[in-house]
PDB file of N, CA and C in Angstrom:
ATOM      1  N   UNK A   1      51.129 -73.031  50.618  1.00  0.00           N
ATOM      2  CA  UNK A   1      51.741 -74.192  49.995  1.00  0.00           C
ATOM      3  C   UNK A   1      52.170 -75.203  51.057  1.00  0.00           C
ATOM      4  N   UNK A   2      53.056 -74.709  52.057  1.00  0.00           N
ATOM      5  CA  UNK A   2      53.701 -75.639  53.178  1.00  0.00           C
ATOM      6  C   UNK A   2      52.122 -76.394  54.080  1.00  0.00           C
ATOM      7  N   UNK A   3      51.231 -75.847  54.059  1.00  0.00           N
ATOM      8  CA  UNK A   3      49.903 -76.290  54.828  1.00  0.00           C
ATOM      9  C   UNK A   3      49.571 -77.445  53.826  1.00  0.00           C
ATOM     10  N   UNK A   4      49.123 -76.732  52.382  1.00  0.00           N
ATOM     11  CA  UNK A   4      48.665 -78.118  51.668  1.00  0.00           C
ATOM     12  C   UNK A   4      49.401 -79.492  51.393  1.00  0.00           C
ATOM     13  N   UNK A   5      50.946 -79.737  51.596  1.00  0.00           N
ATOM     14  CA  UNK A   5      51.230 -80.317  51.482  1.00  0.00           C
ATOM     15  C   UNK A   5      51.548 -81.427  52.797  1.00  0.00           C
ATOM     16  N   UNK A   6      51.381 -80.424  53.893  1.00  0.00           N
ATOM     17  CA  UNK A   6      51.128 -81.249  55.149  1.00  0.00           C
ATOM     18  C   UNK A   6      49.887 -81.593  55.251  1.00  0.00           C
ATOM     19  N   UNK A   7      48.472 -81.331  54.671  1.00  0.00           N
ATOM     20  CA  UNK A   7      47.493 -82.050  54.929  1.00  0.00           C
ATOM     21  C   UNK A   7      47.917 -83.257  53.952  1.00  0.00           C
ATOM     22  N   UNK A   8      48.048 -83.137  52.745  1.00  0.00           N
ATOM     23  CA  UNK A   8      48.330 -84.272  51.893  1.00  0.00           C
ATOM     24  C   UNK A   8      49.011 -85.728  52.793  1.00  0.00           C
ATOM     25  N   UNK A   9      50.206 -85.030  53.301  1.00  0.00           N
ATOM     26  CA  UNK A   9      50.827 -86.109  53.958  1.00  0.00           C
ATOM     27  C   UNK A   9      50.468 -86.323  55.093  1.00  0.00           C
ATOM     28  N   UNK A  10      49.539 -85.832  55.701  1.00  0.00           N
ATOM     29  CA  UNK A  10      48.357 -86.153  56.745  1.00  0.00           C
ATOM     30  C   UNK A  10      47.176 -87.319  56.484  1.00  0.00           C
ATOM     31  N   UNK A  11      46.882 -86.753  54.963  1.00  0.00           N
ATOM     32  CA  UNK A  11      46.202 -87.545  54.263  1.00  0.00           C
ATOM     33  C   UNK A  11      46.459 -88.648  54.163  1.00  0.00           C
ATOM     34  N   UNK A  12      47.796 -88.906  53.433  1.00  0.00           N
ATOM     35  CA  UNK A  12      48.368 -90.404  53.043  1.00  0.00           C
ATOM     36  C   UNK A  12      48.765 -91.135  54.390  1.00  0.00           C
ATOM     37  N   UNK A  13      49.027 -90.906  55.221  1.00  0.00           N
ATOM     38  CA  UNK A  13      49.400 -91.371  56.513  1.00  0.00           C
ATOM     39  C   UNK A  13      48.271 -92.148  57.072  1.00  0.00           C
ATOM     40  N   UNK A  14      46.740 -91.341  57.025  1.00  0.00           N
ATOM     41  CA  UNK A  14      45.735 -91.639  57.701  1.00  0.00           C
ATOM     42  C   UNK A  14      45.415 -92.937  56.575  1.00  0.00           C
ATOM     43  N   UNK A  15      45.423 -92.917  55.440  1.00  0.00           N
ATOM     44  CA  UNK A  15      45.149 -93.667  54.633  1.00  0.00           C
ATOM     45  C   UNK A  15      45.848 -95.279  54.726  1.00  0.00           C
ATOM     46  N   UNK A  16      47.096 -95.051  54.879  1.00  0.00           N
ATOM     47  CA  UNK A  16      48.092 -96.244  55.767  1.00  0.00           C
ATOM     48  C   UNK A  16      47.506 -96.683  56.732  1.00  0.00           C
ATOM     49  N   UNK A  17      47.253 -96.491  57.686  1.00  0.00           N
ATOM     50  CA  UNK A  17      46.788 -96.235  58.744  1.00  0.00           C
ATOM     51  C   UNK A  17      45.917 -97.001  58.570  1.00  0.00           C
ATOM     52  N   UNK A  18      44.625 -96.726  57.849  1.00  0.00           N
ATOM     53  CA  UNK A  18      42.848 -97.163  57.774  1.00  0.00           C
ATOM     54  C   UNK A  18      43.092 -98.762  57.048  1.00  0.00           C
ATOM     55  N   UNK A  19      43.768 -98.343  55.555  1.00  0.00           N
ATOM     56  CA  UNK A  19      43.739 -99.255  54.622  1.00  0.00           C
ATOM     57  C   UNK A  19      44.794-100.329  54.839  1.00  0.00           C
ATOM     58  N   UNK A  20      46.267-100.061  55.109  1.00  0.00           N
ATOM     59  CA  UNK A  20      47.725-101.031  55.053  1.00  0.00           C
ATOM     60  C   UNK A  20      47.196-101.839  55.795  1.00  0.00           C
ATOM     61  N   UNK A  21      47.166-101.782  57.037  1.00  0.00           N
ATOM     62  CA  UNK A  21      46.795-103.664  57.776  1.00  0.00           C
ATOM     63  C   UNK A  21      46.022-103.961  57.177  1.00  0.00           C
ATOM     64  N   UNK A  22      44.437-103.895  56.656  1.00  0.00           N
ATOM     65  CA  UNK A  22      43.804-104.601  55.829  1.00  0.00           C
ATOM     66  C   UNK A  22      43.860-105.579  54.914  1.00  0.00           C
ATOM     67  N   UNK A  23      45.307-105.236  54.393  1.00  0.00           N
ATOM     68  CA  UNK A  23      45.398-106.415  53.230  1.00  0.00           C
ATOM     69  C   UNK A  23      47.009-106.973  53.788  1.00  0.00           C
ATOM     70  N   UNK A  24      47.942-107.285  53.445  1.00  0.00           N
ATOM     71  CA  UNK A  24      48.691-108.549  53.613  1.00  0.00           C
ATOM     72  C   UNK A  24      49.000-108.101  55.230  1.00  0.00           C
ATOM     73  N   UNK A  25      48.738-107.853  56.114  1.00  0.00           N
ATOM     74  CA  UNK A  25      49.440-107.823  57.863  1.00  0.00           C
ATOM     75  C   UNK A  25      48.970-108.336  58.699  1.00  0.00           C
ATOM     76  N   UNK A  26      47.585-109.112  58.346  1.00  0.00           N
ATOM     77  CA  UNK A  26      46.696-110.144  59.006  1.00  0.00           C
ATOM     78  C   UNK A  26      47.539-111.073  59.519  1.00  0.00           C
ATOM     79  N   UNK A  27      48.874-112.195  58.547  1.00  0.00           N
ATOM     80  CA  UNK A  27      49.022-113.050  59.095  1.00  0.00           C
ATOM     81  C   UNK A  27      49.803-113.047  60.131  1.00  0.00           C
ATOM     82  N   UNK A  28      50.633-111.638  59.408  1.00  0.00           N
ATOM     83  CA  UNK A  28      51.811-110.755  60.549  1.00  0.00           C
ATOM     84  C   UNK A  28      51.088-110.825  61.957  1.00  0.00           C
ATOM     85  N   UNK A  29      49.953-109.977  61.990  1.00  0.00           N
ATOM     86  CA  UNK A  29      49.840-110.008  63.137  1.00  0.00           C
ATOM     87  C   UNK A  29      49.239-111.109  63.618  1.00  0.00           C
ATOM     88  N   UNK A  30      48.714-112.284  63.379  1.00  0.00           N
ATOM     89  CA  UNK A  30      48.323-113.380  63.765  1.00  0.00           C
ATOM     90  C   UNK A  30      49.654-113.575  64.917  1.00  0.00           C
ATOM     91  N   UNK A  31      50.753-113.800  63.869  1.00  0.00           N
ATOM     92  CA  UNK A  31      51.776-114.165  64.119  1.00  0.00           C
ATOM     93  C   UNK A  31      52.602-113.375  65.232  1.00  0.00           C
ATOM     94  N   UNK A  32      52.310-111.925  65.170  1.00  0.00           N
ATOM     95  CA  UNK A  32      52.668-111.561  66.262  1.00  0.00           C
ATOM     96  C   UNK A  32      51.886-112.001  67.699  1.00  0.00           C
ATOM     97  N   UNK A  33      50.453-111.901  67.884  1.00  0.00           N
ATOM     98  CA  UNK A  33      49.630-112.587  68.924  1.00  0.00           C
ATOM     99  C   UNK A  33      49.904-113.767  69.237  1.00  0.00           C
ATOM    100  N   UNK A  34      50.461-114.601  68.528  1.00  0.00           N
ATOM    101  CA  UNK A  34      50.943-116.118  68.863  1.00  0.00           C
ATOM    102  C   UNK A  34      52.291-115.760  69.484  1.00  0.00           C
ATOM    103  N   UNK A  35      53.263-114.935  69.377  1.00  0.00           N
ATOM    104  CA  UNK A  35      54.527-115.239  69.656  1.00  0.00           C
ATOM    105  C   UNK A  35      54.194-114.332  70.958  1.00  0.00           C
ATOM    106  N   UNK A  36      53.774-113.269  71.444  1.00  0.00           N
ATOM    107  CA  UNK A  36      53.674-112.846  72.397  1.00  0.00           C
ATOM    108  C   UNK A  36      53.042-113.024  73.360  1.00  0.00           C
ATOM    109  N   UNK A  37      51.802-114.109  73.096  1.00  0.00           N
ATOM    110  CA  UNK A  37      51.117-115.156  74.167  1.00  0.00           C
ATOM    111  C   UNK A  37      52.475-116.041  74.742  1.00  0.00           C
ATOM    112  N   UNK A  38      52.819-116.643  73.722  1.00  0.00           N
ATOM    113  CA  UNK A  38      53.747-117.628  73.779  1.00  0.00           C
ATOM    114  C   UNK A  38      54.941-117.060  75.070  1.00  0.00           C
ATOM    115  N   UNK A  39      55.007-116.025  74.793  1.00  0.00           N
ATOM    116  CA  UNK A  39      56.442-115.582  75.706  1.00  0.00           C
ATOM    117  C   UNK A  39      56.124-115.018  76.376  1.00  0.00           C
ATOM    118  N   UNK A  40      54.858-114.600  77.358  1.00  0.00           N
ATOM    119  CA  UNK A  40      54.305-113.746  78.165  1.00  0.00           C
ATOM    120  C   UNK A  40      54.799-111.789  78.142  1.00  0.00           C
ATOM    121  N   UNK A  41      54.651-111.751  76.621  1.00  0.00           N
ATOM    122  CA  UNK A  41      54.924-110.136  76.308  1.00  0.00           C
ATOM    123  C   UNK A  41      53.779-109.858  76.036  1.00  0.00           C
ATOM    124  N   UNK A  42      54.091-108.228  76.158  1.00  0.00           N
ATOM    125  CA  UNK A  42      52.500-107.682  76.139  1.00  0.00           C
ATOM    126  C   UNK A  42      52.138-107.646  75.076  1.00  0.00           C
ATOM    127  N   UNK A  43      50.570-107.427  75.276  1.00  0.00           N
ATOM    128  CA  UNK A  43      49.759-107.201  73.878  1.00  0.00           C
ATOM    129  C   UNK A  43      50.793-106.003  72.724  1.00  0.00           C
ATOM    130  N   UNK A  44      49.789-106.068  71.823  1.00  0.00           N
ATOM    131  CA  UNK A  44      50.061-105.341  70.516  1.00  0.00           C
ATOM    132  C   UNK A  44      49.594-104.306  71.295  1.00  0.00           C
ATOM    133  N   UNK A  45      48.220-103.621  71.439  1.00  0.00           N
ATOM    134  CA  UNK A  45      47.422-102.590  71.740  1.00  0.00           C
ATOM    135  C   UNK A  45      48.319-101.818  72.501  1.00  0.00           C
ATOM    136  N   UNK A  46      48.860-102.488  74.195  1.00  0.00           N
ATOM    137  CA  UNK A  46      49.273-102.101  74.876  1.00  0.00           C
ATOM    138  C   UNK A  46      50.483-101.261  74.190  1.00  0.00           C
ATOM    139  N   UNK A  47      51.013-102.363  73.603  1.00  0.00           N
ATOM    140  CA  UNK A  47      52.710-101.412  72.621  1.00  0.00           C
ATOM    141  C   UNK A  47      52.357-100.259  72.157  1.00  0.00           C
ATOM    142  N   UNK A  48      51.774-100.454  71.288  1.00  0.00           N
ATOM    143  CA  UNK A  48      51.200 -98.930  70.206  1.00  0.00           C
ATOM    144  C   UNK A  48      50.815 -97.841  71.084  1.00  0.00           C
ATOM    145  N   UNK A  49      49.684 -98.047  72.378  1.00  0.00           N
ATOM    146  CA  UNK A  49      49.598 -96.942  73.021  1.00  0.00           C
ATOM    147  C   UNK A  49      50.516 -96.415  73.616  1.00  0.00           C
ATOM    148  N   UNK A  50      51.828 -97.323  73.957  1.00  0.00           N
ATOM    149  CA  UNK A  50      52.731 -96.834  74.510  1.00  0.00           C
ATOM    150  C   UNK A  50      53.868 -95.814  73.698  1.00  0.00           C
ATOM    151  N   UNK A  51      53.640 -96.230  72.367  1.00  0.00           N
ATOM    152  CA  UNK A  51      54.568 -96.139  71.367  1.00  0.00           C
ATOM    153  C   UNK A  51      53.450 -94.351  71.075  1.00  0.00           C
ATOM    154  N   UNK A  52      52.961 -94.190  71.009  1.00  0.00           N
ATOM    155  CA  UNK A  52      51.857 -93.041  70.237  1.00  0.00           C
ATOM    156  C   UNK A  52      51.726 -92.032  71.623  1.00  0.00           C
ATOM    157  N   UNK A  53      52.143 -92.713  73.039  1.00  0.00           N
ATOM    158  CA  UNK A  53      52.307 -91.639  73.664  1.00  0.00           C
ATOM    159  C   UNK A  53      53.396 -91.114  73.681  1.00  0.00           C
ATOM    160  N   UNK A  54      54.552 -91.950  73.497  1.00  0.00           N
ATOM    161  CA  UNK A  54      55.762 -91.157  73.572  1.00  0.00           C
ATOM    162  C   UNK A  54      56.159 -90.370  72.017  1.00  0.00           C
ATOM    163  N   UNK A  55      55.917 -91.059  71.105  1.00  0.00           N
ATOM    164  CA  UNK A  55      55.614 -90.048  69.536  1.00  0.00           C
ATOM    165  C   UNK A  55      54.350 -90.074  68.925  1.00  0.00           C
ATOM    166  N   UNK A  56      53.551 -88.937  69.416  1.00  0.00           N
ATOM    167  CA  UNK A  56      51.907 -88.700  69.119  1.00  0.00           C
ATOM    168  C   UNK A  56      52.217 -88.799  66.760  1.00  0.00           C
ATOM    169  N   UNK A  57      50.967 -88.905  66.593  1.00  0.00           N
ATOM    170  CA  UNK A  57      50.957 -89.818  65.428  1.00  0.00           C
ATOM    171  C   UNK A  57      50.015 -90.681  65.062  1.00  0.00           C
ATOM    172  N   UNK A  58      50.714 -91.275  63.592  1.00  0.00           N
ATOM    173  CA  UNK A  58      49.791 -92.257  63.409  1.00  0.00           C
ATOM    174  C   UNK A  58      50.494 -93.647  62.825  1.00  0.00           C
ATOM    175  N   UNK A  59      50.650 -94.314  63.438  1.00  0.00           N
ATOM    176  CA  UNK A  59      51.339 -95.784  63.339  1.00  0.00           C
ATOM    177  C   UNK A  59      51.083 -95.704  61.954  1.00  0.00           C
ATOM    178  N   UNK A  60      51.994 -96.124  60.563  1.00  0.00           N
ATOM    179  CA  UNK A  60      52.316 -96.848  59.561  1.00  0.00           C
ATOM    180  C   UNK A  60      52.437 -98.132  59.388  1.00  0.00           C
ATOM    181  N   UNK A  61      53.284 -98.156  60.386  1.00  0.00           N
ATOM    182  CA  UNK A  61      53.876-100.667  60.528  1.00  0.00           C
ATOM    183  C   UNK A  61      54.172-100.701  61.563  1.00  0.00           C
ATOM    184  N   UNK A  62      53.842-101.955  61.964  1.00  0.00           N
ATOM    185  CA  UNK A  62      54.709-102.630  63.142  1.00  0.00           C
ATOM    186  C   UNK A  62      54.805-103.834  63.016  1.00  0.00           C
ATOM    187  N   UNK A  63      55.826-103.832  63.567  1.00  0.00           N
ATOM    188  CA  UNK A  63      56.681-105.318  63.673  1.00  0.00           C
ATOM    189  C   UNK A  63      57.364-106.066  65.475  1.00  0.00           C
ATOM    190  N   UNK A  64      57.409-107.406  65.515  1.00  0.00           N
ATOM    191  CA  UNK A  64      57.387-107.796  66.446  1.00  0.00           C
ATOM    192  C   UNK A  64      58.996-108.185  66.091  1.00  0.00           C
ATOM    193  N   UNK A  65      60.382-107.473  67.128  1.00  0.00           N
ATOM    194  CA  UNK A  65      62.090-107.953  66.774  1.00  0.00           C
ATOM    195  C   UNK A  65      62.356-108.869  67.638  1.00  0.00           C
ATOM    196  N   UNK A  66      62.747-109.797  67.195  1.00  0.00           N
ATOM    197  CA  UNK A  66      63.439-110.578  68.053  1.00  0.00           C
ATOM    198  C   UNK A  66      65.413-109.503  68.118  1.00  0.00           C
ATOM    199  N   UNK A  67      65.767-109.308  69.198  1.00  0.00           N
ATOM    200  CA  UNK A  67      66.591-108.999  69.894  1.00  0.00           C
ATOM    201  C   UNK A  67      68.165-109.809  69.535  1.00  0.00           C
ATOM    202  N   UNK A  68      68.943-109.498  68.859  1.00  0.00           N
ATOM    203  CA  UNK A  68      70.179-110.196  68.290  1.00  0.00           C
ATOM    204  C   UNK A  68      71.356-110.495  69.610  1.00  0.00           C
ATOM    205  N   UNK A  69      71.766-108.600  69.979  1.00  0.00           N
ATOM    206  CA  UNK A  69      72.592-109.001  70.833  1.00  0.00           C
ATOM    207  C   UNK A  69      72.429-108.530  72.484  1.00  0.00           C
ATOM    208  N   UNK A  70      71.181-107.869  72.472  1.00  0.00           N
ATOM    209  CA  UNK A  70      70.804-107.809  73.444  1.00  0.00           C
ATOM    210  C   UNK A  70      69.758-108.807  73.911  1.00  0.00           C
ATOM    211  N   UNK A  71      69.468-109.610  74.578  1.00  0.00           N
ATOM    212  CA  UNK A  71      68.381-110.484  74.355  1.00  0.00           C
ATOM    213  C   UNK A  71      66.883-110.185  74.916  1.00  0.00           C
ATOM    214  N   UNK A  72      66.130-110.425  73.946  1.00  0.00           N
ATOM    215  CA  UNK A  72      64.429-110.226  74.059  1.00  0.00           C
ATOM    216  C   UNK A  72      63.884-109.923  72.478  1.00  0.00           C
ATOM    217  N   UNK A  73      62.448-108.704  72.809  1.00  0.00           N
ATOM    218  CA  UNK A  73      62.272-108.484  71.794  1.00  0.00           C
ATOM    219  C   UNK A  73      61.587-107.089  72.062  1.00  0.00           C
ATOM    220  N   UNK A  74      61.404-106.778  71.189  1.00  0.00           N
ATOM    221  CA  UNK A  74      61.042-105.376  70.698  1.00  0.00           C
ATOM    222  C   UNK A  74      59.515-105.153  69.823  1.00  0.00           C
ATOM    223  N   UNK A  75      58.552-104.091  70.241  1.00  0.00           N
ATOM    224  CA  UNK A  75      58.098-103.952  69.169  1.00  0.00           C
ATOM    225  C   UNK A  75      58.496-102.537  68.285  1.00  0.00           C
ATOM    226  N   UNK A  76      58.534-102.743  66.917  1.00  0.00           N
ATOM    227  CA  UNK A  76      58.690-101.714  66.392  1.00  0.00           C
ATOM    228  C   UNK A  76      57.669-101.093  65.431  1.00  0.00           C
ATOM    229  N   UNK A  77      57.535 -99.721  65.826  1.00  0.00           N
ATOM    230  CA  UNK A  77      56.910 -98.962  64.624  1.00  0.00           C
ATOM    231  C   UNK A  77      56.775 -97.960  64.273  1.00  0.00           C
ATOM    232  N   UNK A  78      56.460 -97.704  63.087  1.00  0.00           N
ATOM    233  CA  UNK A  78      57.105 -96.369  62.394  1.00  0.00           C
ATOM    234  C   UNK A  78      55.147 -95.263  62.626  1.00  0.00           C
ATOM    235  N   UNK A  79      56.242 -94.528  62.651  1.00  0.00           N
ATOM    236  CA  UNK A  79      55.011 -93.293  63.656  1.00  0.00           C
ATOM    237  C   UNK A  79      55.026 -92.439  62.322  1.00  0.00           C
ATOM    238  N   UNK A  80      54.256 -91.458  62.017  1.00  0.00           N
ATOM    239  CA  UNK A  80      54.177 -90.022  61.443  1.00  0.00           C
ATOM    240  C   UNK A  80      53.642 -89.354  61.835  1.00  0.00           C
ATOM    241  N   UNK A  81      54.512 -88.714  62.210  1.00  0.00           N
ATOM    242  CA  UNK A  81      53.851 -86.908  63.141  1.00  0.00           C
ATOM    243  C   UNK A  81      53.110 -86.047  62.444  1.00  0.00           C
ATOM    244  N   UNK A  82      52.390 -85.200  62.574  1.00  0.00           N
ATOM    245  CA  UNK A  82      51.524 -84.366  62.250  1.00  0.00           C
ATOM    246  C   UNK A  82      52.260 -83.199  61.018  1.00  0.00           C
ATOM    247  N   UNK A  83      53.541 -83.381  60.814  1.00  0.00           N
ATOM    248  CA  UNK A  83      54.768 -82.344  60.284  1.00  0.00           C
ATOM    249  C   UNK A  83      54.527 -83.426  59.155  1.00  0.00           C
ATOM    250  N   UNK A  84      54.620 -85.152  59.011  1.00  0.00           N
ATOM    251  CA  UNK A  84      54.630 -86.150  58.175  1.00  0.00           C
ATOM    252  C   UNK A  84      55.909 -86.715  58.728  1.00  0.00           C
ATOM    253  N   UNK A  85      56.530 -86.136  59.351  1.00  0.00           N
ATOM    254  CA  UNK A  85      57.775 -86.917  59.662  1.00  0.00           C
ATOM    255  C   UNK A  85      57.508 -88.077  59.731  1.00  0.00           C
ATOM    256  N   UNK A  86      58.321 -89.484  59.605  1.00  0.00           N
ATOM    257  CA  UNK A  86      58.197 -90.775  60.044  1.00  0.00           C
ATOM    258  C   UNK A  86      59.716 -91.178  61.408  1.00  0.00           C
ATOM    259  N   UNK A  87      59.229 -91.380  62.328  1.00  0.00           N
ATOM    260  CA  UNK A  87      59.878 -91.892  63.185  1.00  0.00           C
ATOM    261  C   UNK A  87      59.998 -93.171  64.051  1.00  0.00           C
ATOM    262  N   UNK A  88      60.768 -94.165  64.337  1.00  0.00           N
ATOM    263  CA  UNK A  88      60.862 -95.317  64.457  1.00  0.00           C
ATOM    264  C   UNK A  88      60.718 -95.383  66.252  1.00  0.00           C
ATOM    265  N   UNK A  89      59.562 -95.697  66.670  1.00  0.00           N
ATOM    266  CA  UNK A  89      59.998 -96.242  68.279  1.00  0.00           C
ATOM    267  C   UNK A  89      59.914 -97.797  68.790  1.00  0.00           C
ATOM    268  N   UNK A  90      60.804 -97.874  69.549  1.00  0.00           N
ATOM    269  CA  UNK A  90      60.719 -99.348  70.037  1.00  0.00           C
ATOM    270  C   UNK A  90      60.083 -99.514  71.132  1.00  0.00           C
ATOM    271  N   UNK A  91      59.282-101.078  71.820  1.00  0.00           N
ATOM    272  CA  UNK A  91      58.788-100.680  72.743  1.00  0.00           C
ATOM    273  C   UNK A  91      59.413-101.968  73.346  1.00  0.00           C
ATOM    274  N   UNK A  92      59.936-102.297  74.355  1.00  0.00           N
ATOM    275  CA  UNK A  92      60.530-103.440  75.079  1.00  0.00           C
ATOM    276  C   UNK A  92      59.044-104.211  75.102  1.00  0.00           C
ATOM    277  N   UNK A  93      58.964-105.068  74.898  1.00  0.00           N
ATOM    278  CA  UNK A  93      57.822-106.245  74.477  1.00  0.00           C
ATOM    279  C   UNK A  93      57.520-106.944  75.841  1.00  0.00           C
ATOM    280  N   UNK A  94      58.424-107.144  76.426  1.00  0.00           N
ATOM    281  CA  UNK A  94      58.145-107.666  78.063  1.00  0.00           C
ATOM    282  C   UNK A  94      57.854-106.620  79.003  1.00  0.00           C
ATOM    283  N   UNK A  95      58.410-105.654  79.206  1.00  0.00           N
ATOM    284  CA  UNK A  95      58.532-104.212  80.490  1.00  0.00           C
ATOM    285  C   UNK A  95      57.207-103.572  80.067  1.00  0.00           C
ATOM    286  N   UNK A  96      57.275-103.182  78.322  1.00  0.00           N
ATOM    287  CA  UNK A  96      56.319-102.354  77.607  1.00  0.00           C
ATOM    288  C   UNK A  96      56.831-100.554  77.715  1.00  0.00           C
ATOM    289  N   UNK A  97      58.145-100.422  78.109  1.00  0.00           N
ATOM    290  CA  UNK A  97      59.030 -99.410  78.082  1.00  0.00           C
ATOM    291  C   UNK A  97      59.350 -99.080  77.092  1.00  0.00           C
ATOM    292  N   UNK A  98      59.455 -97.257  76.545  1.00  0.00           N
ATOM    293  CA  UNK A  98      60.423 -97.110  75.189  1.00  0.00           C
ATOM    294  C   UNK A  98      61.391 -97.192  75.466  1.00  0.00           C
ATOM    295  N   UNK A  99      62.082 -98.369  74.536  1.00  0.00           N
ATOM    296  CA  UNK A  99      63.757 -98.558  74.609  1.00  0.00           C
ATOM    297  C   UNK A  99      64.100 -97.154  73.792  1.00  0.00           C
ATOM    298  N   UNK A 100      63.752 -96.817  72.566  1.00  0.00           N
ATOM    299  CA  UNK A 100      64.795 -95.888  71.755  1.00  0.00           C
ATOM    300  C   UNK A 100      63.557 -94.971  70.957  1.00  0.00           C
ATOM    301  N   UNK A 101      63.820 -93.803  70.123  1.00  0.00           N
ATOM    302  CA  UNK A 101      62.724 -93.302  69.948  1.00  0.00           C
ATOM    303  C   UNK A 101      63.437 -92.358  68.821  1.00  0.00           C
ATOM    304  N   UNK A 102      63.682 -92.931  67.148  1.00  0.00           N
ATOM    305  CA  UNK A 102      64.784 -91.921  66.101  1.00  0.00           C
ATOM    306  C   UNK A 102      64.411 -91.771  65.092  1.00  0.00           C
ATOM    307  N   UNK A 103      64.809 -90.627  64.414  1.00  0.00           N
ATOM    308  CA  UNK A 103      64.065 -90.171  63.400  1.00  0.00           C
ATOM    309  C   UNK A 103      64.242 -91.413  62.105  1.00  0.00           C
ATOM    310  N   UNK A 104      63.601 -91.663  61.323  1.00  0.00           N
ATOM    311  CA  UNK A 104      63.614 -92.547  60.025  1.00  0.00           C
ATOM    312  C   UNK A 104      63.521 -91.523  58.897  1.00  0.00           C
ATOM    313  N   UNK A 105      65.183 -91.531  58.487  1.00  0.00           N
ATOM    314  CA  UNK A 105      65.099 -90.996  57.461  1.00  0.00           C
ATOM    315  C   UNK A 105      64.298 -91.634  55.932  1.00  0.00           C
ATOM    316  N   UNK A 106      64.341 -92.931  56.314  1.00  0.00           N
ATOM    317  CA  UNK A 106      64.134 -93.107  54.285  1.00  0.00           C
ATOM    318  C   UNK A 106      63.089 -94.041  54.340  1.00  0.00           C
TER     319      UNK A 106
END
């Protein structure tokens, strides 16, 4: 039982994964490539590999933060581990360092 339901959510993950950017995250990420040219931060690619080595996985979303009270930005995205867990890592957008790396409960 505990196996089939981790392939399932193996399943749906990979499915996120293949299918979710496909339809509305195009402009997102347009928009992220413009703002990170713009400010000499690193690529997207670069983030994610950085982000997938430190929590192996399969990216769900990402998002480009602008930084409130610390100043800069962040990329963020939500990982799922091979268990299905979903976990949130950040990647400092300029350095390309993990700032923080926590479980997402909901």
């Amino acid at each position: 039982m505990k196996k089939s339901v981790q392939t399932l959510l193996m399943a749906t993950a990979i499915s996120f994964a293949i299918f979710g950017p496909a339809h509305a995250d195009d402009d997102d990420l347009q928009e992220m490539e413009s703002i990170s040219k713009s400010f000499g931060l690193i690529p997207l690619e670069q983030a994610k590999a950085t982000a997938l080595q430190a929590k192996p996985g399969v990216i769900k979303d990402a998002e480009l933060e602008n930084r409130t009270f610390e100043k800069g930005w962040d990329y963020e995205f939500e990982v799922v581990d091979a268990d299905g867990k979903e976990w949130e890592v950040n990647v400092d957008a300029k350095t390309g360092k993990v700032r923080n790396i926590k479980r997402d409960w909901f």
